[in-house]
N, C-alpha and C. Protein backbone atom coordinates (compact mmCIF):
# COMPACT_ATOMS: atom_id res chain seq x y z
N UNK A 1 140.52 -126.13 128.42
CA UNK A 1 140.81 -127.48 127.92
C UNK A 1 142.03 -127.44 127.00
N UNK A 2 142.33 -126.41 126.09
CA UNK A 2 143.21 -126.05 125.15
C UNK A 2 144.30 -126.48 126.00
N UNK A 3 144.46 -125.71 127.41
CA UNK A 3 145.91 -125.42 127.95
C UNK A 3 146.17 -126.86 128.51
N UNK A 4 145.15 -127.68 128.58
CA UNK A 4 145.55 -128.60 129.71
C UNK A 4 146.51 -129.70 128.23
N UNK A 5 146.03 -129.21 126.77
CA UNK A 5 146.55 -130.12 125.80
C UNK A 5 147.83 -129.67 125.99
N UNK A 6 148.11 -128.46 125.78
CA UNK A 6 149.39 -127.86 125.56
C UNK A 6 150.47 -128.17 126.35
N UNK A 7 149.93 -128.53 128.03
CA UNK A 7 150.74 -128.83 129.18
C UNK A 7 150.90 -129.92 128.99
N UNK A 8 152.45 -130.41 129.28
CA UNK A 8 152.56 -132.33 129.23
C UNK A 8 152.50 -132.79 130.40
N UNK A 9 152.18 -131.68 131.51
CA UNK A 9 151.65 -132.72 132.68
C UNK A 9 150.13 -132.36 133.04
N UNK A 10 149.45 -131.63 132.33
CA UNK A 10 147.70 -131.94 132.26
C UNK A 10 147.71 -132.85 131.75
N UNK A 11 147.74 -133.64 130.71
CA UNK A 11 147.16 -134.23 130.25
C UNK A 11 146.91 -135.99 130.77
N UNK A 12 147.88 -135.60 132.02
CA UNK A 12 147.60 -136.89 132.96
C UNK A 12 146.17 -136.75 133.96
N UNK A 13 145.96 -135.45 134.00
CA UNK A 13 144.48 -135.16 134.66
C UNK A 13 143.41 -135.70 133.88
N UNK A 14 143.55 -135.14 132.70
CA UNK A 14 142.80 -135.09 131.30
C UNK A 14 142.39 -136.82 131.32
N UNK A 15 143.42 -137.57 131.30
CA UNK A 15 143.39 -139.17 131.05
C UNK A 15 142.23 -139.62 132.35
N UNK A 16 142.64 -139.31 133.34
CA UNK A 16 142.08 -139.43 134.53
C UNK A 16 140.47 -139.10 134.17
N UNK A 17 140.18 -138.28 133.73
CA UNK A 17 138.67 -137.61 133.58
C UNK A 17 137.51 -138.73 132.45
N UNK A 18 139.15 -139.11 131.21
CA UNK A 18 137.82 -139.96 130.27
C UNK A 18 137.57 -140.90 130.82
N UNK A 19 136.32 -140.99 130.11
CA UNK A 19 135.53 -142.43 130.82
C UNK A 19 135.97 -143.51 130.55
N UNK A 20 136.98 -143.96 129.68
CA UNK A 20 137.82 -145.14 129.63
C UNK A 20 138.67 -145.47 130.30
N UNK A 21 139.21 -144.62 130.98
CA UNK A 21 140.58 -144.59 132.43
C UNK A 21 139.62 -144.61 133.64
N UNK A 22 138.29 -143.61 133.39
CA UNK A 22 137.71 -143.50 134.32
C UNK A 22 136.93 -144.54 135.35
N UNK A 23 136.18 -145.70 134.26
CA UNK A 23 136.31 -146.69 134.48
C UNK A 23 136.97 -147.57 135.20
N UNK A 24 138.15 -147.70 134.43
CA UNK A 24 139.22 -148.41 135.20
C UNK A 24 139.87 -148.16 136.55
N UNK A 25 139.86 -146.65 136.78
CA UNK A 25 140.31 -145.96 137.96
C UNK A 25 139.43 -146.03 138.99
N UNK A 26 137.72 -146.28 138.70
CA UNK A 26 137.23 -146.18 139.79
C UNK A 26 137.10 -147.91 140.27
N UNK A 27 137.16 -148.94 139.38
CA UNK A 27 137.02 -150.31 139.88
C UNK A 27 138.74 -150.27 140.74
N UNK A 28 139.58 -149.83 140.52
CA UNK A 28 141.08 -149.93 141.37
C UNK A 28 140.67 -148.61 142.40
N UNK A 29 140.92 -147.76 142.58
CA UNK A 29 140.35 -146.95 143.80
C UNK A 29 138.88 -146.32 143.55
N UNK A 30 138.20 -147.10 144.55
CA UNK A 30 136.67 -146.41 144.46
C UNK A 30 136.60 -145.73 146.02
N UNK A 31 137.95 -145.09 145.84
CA UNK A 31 138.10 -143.76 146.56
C UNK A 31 136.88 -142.37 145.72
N UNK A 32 136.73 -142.25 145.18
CA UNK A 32 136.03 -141.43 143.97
C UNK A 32 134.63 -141.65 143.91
N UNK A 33 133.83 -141.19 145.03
CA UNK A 33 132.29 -141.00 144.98
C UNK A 33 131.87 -141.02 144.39
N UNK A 34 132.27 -139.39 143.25
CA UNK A 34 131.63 -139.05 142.33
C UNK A 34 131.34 -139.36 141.20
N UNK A 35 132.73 -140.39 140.88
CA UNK A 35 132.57 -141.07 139.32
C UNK A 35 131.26 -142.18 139.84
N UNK A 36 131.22 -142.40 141.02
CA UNK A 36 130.04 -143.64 141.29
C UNK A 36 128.93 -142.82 141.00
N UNK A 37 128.88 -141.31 141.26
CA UNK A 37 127.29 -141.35 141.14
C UNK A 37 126.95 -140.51 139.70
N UNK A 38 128.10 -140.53 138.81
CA UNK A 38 127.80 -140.00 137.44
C UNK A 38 127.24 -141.76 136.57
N UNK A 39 126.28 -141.43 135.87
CA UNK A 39 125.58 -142.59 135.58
C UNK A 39 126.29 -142.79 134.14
N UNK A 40 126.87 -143.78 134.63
CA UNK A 40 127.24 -144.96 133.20
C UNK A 40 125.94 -145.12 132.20
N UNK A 41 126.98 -145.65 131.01
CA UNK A 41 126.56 -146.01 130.16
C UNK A 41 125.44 -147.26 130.15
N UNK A 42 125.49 -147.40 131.12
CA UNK A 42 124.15 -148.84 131.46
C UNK A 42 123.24 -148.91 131.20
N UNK A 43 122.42 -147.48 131.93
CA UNK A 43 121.19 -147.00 131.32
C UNK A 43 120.66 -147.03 129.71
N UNK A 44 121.51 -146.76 128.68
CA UNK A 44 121.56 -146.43 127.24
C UNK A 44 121.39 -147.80 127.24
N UNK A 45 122.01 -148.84 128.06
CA UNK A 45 121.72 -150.48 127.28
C UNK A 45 120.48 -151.07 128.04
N UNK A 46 119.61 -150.55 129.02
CA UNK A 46 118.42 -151.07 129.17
C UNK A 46 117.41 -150.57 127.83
N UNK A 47 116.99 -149.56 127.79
CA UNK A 47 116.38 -148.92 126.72
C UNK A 47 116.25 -150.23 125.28
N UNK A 48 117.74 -150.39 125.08
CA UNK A 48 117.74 -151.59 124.01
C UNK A 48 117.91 -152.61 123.95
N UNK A 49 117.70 -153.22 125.40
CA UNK A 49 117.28 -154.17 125.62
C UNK A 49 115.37 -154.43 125.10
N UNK A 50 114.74 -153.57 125.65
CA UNK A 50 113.54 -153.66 125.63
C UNK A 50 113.25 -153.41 124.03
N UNK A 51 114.33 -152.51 123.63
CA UNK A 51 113.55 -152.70 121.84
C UNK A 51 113.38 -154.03 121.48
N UNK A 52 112.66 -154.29 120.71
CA UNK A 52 112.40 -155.68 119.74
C UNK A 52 113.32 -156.00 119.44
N UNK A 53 114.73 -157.22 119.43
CA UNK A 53 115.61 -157.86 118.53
C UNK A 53 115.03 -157.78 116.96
N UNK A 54 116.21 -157.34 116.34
CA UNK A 54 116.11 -157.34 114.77
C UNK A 54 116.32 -158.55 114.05
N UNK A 55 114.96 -158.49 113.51
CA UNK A 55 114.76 -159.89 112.67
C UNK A 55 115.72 -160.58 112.26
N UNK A 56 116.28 -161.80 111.59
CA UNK A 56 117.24 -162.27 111.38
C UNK A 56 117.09 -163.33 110.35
C-alpha cells in the first residue's frame, strides 16, 4: 500500500478501490461484479432503523 502512495500513477488505482469513487464507478460502469457483490453500507442502516428513535 506504501508503494502504491509513493507512485503518482497508483494512486489512480487506489482512488478506484475507495468506496467513495467506488460507488460512483460502479453506478457509471456496472461492468464490476464484484463491487456489486461486496455489501454496502445498507445493511449498518437497517439495524438502525429498527432501534427505537431517540426521544425528542
Amino acid at each position: 500500500d506504501e508503494e502504491n502512495q509513493f507512485n503518482p500513477m497508483k494512486p489512480r488505482h487506489q482512488l478506484a478501490r475507495s468506496p467513495a469513487t467506488a460507488s460512483k464507478s460502479s453506478k457509471k460502469s456496472p461492468r464490476h461484479p464484484a463491487l456489486s457483490e461486496i455489501p454496502l453500507p445498507v445493511p449498518k442502516e437497517e439495524p438502525v432503523e429498527l432501534s427505537p428513535p431517540p426521544p425528542e
